[in-house]
Every structure is written in C-alpha cells, then in structure tokens.
PDB file of N, CA and C in Angstrom:
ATOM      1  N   UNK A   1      90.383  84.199 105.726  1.00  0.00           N
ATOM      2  CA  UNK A   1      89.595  84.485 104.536  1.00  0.00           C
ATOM      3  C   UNK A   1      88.159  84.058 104.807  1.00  0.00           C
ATOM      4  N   UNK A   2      86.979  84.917 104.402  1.00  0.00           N
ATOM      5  CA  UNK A   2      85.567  84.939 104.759  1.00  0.00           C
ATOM      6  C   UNK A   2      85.312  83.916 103.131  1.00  0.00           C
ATOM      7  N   UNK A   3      84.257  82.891 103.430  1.00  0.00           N
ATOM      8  CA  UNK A   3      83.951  82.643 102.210  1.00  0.00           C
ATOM      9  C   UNK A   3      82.766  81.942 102.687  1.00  0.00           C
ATOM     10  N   UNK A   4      81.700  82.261 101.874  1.00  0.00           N
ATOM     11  CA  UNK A   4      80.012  81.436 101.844  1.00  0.00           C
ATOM     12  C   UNK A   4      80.168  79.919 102.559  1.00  0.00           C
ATOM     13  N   UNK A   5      79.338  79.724 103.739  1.00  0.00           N
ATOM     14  CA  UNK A   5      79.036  78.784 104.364  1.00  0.00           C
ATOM     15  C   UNK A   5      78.177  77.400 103.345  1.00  0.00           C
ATOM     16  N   UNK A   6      77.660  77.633 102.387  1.00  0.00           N
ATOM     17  CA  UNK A   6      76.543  76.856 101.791  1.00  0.00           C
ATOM     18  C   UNK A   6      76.958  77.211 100.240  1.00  0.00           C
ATOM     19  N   UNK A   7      77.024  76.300  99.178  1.00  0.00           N
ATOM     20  CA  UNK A   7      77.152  76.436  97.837  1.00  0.00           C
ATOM     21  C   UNK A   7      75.906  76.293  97.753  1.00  0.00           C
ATOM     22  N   UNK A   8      74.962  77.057  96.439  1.00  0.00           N
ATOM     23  CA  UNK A   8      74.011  76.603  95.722  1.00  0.00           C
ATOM     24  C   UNK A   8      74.017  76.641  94.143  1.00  0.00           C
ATOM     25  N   UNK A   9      74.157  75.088  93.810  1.00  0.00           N
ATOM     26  CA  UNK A   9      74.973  75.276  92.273  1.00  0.00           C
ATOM     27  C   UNK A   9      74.312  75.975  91.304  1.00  0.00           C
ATOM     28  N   UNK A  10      72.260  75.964  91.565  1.00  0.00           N
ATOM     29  CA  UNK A  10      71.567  76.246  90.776  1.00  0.00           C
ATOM     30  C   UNK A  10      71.330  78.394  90.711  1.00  0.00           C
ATOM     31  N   UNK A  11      72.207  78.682  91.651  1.00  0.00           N
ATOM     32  CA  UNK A  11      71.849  79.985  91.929  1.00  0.00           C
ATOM     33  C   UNK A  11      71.865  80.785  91.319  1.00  0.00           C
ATOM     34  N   UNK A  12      72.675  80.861  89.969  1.00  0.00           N
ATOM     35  CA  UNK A  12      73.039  81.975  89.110  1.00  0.00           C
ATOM     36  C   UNK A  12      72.671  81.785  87.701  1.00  0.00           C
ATOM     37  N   UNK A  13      71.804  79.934  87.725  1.00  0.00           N
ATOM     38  CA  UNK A  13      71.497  79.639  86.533  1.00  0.00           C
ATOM     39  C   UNK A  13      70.879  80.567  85.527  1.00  0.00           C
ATOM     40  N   UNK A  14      71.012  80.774  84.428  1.00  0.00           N
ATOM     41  CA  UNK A  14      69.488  81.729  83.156  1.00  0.00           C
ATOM     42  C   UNK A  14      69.610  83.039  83.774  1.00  0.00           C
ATOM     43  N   UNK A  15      70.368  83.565  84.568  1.00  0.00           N
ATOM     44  CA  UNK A  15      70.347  84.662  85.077  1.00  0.00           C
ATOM     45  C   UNK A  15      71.873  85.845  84.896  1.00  0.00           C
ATOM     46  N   UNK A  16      71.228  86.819  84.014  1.00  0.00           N
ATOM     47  CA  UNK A  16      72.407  87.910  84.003  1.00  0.00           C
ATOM     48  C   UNK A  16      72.890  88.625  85.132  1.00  0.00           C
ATOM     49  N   UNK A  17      73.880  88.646  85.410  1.00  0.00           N
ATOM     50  CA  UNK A  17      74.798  89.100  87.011  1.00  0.00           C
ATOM     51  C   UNK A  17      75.685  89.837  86.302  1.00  0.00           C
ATOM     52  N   UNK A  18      76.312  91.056  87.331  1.00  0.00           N
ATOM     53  CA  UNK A  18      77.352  92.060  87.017  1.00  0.00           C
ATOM     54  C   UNK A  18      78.595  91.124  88.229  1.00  0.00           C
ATOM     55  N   UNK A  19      79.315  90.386  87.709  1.00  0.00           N
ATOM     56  CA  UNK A  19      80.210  89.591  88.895  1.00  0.00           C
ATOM     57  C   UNK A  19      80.587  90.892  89.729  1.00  0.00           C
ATOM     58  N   UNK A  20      81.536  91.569  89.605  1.00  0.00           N
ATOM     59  CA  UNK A  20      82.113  92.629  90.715  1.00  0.00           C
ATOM     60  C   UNK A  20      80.987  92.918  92.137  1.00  0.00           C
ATOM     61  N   UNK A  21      79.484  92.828  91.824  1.00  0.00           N
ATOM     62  CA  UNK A  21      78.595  93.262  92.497  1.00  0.00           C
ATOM     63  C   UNK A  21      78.503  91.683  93.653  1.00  0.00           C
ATOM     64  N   UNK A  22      78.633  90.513  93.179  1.00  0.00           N
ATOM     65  CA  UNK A  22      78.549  89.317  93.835  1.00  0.00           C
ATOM     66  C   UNK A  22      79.531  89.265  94.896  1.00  0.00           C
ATOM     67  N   UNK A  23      80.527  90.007  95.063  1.00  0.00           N
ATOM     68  CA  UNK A  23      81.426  90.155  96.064  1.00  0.00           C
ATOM     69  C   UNK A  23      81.576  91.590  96.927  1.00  0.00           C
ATOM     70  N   UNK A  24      81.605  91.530  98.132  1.00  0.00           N
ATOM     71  CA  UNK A  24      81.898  93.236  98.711  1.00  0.00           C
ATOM     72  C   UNK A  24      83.042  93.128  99.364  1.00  0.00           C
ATOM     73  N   UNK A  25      83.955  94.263  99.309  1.00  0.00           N
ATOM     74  CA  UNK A  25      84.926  94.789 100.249  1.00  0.00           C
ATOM     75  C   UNK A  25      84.840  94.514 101.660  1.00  0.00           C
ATOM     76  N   UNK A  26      85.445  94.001 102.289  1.00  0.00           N
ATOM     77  CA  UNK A  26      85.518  93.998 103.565  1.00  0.00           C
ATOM     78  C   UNK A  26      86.594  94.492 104.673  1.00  0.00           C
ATOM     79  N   UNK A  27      86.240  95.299 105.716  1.00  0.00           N
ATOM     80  CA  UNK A  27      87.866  95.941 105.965  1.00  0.00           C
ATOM     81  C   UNK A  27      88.858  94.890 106.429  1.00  0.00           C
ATOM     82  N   UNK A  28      90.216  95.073 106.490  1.00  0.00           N
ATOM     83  CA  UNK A  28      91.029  94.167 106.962  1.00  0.00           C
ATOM     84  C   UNK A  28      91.064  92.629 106.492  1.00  0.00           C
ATOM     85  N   UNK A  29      89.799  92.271 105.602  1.00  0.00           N
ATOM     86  CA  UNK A  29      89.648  90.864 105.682  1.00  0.00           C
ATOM     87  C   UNK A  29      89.816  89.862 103.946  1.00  0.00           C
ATOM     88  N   UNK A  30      89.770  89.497 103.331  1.00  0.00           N
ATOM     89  CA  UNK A  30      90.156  88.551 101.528  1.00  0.00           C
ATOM     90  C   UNK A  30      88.904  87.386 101.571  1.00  0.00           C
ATOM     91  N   UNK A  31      87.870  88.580 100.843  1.00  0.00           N
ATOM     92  CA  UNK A  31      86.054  87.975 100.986  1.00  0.00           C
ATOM     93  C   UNK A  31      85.879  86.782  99.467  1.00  0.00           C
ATOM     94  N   UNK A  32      85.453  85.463  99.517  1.00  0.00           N
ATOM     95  CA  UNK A  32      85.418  84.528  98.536  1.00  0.00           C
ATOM     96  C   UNK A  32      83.860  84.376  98.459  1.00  0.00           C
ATOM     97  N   UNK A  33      83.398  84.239  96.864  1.00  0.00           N
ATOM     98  CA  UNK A  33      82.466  83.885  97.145  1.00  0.00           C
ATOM     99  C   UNK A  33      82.020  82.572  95.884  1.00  0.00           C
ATOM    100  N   UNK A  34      81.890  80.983  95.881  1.00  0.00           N
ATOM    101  CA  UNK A  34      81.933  80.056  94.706  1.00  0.00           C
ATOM    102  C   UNK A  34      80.665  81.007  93.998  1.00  0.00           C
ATOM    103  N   UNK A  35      80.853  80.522  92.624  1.00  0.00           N
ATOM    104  CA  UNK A  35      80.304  80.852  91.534  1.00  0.00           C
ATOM    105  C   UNK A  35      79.808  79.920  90.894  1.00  0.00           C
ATOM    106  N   UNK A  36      80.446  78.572  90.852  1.00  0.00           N
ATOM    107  CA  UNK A  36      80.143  77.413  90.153  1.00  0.00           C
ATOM    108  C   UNK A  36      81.305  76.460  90.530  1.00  0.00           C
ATOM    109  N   UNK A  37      81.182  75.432  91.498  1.00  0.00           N
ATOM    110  CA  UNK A  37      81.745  74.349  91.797  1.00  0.00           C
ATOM    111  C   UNK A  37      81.196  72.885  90.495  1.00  0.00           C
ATOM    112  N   UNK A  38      82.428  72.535  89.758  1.00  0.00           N
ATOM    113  CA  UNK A  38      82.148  71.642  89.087  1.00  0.00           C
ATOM    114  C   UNK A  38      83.507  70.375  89.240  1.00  0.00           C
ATOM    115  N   UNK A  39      82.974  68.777  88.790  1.00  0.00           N
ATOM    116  CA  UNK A  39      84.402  68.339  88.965  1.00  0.00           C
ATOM    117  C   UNK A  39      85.698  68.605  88.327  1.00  0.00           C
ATOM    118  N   UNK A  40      85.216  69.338  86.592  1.00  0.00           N
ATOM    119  CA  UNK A  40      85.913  70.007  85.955  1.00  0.00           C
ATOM    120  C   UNK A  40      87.134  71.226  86.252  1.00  0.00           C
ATOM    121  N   UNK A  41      86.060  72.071  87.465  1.00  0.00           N
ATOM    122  CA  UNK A  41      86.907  73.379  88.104  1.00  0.00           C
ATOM    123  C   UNK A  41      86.185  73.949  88.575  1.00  0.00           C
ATOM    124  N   UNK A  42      86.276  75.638  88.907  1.00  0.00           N
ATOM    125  CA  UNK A  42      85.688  76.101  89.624  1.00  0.00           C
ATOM    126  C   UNK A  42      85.670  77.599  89.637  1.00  0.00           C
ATOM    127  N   UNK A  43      84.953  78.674  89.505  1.00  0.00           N
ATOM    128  CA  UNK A  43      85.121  79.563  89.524  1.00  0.00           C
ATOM    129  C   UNK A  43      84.077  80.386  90.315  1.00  0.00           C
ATOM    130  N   UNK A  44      85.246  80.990  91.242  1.00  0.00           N
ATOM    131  CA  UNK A  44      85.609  81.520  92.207  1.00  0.00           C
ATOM    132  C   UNK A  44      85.575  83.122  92.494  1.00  0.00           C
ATOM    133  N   UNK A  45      84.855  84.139  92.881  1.00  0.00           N
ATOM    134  CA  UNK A  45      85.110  85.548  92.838  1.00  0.00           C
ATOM    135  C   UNK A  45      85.891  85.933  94.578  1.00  0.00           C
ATOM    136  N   UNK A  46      86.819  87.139  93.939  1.00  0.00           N
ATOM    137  CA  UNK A  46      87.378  87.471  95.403  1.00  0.00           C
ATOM    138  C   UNK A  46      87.804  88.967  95.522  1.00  0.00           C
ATOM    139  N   UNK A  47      87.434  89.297  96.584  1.00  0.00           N
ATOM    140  CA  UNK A  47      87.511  90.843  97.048  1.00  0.00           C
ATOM    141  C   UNK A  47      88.755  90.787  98.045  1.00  0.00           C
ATOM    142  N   UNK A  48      89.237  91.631  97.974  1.00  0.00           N
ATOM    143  CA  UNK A  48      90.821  92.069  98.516  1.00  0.00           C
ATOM    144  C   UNK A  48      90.629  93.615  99.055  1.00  0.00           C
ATOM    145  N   UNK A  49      90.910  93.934 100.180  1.00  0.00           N
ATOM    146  CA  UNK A  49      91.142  95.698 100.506  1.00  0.00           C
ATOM    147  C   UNK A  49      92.625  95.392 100.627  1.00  0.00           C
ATOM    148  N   UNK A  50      93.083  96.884 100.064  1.00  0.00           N
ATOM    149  CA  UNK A  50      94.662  97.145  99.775  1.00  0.00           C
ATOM    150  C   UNK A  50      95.103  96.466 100.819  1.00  0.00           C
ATOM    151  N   UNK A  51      96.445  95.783 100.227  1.00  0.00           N
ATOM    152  CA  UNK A  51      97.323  95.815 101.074  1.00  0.00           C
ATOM    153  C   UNK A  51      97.199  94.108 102.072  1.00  0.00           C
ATOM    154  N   UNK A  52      95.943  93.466 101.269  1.00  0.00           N
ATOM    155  CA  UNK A  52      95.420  92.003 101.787  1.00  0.00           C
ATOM    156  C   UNK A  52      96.018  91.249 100.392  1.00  0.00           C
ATOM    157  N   UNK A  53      96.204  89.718 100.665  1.00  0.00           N
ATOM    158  CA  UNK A  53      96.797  89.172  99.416  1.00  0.00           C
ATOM    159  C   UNK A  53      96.850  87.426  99.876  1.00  0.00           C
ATOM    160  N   UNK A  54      97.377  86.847  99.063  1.00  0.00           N
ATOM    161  CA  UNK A  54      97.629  84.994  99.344  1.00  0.00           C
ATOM    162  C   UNK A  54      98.950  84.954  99.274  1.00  0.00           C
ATOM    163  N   UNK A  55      99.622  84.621 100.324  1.00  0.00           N
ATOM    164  CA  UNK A  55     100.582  83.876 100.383  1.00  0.00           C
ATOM    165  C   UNK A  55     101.358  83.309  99.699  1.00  0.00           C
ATOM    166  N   UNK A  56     102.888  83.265  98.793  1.00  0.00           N
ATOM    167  CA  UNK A  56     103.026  81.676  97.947  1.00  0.00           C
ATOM    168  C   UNK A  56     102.850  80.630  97.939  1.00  0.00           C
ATOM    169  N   UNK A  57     102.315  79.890  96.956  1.00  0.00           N
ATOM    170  CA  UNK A  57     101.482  78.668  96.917  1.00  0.00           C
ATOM    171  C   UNK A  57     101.655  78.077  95.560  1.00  0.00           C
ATOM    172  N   UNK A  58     101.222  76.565  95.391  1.00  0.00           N
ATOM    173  CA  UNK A  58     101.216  76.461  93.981  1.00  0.00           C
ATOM    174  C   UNK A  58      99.827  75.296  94.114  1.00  0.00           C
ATOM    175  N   UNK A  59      99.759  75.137  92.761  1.00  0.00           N
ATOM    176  CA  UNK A  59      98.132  74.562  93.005  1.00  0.00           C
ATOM    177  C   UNK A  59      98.424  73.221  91.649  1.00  0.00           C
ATOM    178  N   UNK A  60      97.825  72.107  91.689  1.00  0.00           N
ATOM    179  CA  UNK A  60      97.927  71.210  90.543  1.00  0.00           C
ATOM    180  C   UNK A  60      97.168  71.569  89.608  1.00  0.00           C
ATOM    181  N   UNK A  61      96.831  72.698  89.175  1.00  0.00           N
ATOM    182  CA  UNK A  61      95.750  72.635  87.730  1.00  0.00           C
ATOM    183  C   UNK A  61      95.460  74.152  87.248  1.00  0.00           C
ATOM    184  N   UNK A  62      96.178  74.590  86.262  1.00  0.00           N
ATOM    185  CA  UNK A  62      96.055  76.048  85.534  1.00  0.00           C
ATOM    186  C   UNK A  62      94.711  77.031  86.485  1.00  0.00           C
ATOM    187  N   UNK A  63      95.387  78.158  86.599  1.00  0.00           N
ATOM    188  CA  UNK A  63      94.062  78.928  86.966  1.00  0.00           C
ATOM    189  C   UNK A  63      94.425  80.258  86.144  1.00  0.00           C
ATOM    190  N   UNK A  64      92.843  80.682  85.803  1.00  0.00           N
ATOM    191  CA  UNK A  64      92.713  82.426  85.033  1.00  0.00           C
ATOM    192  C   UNK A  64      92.299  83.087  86.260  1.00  0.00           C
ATOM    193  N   UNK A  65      93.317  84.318  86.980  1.00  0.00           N
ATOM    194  CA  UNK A  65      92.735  85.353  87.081  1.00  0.00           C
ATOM    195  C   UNK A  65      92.122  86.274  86.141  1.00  0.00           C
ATOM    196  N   UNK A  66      90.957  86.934  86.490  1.00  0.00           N
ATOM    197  CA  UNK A  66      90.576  88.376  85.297  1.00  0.00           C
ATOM    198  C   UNK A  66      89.851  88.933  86.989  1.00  0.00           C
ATOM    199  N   UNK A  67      90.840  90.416  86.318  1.00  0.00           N
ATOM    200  CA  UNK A  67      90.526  91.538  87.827  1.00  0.00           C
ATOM    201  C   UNK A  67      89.502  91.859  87.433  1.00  0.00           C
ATOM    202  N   UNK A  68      88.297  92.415  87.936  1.00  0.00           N
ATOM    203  CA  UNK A  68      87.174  92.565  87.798  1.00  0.00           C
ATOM    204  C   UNK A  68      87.330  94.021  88.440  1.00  0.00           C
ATOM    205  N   UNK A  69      88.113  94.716  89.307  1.00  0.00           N
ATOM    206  CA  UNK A  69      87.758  96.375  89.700  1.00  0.00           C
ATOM    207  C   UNK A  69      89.588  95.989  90.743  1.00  0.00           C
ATOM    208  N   UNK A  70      90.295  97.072  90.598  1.00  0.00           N
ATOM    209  CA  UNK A  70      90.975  97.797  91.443  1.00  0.00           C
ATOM    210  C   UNK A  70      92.730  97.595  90.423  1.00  0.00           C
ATOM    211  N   UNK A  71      93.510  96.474  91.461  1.00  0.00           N
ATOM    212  CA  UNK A  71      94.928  96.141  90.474  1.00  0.00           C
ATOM    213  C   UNK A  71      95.851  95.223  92.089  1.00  0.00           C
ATOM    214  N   UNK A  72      95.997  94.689  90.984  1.00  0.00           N
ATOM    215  CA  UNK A  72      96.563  93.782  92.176  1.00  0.00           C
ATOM    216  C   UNK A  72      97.952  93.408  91.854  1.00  0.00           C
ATOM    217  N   UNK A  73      99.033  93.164  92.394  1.00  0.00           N
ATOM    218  CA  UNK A  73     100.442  91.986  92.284  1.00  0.00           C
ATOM    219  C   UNK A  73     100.393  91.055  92.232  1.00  0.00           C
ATOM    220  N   UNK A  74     101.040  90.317  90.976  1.00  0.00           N
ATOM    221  CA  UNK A  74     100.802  89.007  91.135  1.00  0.00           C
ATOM    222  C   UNK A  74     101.944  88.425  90.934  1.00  0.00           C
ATOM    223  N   UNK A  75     102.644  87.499  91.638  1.00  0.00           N
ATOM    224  CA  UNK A  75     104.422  87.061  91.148  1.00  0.00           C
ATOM    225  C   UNK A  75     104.009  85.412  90.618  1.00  0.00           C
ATOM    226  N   UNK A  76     104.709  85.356  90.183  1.00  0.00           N
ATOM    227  CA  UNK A  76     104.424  83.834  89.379  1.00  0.00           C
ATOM    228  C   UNK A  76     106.412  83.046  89.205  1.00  0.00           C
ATOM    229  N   UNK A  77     106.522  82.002  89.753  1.00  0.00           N
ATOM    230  CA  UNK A  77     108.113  81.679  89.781  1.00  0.00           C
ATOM    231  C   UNK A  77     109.066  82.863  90.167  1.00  0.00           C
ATOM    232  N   UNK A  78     108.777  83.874  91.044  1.00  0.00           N
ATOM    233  CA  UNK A  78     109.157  84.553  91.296  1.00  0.00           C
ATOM    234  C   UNK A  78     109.105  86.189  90.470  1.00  0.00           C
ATOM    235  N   UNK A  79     107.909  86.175  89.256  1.00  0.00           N
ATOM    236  CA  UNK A  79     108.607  87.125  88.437  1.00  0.00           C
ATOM    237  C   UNK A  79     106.976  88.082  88.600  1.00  0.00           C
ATOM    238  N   UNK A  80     107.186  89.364  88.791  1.00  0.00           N
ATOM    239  CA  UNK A  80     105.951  89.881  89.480  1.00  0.00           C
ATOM    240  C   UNK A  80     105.292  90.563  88.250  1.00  0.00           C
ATOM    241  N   UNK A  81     104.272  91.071  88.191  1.00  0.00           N
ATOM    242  CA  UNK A  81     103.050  91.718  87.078  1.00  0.00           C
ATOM    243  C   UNK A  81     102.263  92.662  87.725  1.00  0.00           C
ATOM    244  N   UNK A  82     101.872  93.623  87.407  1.00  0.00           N
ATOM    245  CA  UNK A  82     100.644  94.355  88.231  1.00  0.00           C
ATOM    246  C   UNK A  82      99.734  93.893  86.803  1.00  0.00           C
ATOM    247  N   UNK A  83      98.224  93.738  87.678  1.00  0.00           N
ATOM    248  CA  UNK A  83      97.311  93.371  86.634  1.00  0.00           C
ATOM    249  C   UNK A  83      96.131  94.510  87.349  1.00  0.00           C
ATOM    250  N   UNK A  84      95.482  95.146  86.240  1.00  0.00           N
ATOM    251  CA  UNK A  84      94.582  95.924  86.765  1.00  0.00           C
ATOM    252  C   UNK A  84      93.446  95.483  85.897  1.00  0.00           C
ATOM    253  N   UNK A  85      92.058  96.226  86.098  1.00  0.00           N
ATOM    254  CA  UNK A  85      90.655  96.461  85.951  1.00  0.00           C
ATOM    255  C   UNK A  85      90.586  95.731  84.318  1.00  0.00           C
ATOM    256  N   UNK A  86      89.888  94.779  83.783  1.00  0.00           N
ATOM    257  CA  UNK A  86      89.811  94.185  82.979  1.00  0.00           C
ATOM    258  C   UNK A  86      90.967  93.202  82.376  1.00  0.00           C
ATOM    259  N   UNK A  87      91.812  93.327  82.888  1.00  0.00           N
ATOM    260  CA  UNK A  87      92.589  92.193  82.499  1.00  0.00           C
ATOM    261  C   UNK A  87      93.005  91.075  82.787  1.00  0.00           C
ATOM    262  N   UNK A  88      93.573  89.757  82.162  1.00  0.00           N
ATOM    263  CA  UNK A  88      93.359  88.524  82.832  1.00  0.00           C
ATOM    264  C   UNK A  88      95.468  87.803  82.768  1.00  0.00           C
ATOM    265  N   UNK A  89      95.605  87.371  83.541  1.00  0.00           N
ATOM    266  CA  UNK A  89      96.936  86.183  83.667  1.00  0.00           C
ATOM    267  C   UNK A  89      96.371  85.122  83.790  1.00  0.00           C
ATOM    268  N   UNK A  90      96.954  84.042  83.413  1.00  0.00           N
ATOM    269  CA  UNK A  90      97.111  82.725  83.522  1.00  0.00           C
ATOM    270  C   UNK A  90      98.356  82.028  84.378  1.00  0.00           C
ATOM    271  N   UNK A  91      97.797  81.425  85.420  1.00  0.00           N
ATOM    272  CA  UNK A  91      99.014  80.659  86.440  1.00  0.00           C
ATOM    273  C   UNK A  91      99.111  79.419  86.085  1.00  0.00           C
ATOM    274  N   UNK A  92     100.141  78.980  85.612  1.00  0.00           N
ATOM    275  CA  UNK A  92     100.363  77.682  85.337  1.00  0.00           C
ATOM    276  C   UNK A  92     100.183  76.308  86.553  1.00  0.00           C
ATOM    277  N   UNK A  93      99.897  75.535  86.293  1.00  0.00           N
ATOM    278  CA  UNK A  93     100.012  74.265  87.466  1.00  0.00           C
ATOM    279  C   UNK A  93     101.238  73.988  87.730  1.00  0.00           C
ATOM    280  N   UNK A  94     101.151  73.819  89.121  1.00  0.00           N
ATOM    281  CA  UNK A  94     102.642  73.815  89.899  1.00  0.00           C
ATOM    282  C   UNK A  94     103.289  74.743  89.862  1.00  0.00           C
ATOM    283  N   UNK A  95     103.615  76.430  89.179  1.00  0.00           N
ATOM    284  CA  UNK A  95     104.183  77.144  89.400  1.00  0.00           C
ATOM    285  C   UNK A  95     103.879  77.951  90.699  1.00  0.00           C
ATOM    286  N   UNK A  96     104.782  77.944  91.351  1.00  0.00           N
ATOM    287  CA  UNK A  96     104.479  79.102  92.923  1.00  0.00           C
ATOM    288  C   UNK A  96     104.310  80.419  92.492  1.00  0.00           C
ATOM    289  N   UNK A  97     102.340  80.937  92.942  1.00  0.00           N
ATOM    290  CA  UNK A  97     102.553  81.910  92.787  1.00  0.00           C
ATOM    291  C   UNK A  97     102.204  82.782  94.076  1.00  0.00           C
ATOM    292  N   UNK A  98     101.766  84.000  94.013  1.00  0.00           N
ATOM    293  CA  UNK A  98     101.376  85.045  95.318  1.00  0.00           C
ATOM    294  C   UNK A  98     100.490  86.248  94.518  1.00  0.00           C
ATOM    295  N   UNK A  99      99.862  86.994  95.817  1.00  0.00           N
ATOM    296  CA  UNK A  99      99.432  88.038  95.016  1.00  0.00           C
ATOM    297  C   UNK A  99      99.245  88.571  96.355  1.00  0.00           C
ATOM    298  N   UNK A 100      99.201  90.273  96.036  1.00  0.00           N
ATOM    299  CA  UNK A 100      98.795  91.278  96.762  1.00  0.00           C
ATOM    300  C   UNK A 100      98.334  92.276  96.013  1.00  0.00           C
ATOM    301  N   UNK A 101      97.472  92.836  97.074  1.00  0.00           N
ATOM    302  CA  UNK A 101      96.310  93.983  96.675  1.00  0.00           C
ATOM    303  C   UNK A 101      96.996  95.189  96.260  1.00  0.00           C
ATOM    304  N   UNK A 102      97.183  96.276  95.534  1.00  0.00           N
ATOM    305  CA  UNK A 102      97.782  97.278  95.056  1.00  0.00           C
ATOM    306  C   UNK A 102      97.149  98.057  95.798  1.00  0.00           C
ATOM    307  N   UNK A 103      96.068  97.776  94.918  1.00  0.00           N
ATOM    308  CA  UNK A 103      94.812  98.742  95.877  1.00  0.00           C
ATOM    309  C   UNK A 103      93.861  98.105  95.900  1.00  0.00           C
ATOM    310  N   UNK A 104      92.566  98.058  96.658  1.00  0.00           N
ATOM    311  CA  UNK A 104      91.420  97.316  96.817  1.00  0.00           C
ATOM    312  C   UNK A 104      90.941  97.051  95.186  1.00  0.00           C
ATOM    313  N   UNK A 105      90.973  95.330  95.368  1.00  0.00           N
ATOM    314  CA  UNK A 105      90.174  95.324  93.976  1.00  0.00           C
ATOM    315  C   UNK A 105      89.163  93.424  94.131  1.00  0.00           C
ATOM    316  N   UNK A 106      88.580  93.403  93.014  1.00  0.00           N
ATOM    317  CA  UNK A 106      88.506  92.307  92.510  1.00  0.00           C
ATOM    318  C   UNK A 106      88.656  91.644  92.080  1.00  0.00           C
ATOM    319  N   UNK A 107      88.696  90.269  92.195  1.00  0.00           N
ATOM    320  CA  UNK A 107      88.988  88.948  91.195  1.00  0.00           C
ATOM    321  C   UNK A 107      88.076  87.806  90.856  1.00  0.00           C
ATOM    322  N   UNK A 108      88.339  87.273  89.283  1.00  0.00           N
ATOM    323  CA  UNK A 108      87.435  86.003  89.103  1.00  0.00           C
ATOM    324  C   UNK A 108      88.338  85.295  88.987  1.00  0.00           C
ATOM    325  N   UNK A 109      88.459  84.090  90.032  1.00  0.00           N
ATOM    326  CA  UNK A 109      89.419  82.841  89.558  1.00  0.00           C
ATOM    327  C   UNK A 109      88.956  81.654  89.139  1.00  0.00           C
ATOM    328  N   UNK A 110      89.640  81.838  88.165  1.00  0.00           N
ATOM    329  CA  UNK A 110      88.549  79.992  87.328  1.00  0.00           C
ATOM    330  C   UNK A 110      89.714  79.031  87.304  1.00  0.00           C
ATOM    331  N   UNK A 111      90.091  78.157  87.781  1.00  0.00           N
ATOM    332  CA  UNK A 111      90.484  77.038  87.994  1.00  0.00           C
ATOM    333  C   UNK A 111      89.789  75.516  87.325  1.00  0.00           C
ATOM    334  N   UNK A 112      90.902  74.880  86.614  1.00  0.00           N
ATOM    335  CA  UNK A 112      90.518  74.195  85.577  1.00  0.00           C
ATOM    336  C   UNK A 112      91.403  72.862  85.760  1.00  0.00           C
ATOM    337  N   UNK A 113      90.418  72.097  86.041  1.00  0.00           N
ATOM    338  CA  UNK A 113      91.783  70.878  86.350  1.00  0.00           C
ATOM    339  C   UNK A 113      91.998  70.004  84.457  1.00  0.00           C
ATOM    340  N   UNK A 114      93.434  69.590  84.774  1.00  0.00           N
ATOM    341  CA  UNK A 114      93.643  68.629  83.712  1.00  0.00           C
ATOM    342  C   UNK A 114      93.458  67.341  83.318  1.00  0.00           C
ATOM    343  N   UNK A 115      92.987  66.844  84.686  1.00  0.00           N
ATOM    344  CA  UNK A 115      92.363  65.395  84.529  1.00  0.00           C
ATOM    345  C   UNK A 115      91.314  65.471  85.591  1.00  0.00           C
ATOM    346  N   UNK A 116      89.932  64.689  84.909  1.00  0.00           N
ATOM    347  CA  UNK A 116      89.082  64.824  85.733  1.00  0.00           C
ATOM    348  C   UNK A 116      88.364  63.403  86.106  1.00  0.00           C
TER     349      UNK A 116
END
C-alpha cells in the first residue's frame, strides 16, 4: 500500500476540497492518503483499483467507512455488504473485518478511538 511520506496537519485547514479528488487510482496498487492525524483519530482517504482490498483484520476503536466513488465488499464477523458511491458502514472495535474492490472506487476512513 502507497501512502504520503510526510503528514502536514495544517494542509487542508479554511480550505474547501472535493475529497475523491485528494486521492488517485493507481494500477495494481491500494493508494492512502492522511487527512487529519489527531490523538482522538484519524481520517484517512483510500483509492482501490478493482479487484485490490485489506485483508481480515480487526482494529481497537470504531471506524466509518463512506465510499466516496466506485463500490466496494465489505465483510464484518464474517457477514458481507456491498457499499457503493455515497454511502457509509460502521465497523465496530474488535470485530474482524475485510474489504475488496467491486470495482475501482474510493474511501474515507475515519477512525475514532474510545479512550484517548
């Protein structure tokens, strides 16, 4: 997975952005780019070409996907969803989840811890 060498927290401050545009397609490759690193959480944009995806995993602290362009798979305790172009899931903490690309799309993941 490709993701920005350097955070700059102040980068997007007072400033209107189209998120989908902050991330590009890349062939073969699952492109990250931070948005806002805080101790609170973090949100995260990510580009997927079909058929690219994460592994099962589980994480200590709720995260919102919202697809931002294409549709992706997402299984959560084993139980799968297609989520497409404007819509958002919620992954619970500690539940194992996965995802794969349907078709090339985007994601905003905001990750939110419960104790900070």
């Amino acid at each position: 997975m490709e993701n920005d060498a350097q955070f700059n927290d102040d980068e997007f401050l007072h400033q209107v952005v189209k998120l989908a545009d902050l991330v590009a397609y890349q062939g073969g490759s699952v492109v990250s780019r931070a948005v806002l690193k805080k101790e609170a959480g973090t949100v995260t944009l990510f580009a997927f070409n079909a058929g690219e995806g994460l592994s099962e995993h589980t994480a200590p602290f709720d995260a919102l996907v919202h697809v931002l362009d294409g549709k992706a798979e997402i299984t959560i305790a084993g139980d799968g969803v297609t989520v497409g172009t404007g819509e958002m899931i919620i992954m619970p903490a500690g539940k194992p989840h996965a995802l794969k690309a349907v078709e090339r799309f985007k994601m905003m993941l905001v990750m939110i811890r419960s104790e900070v």
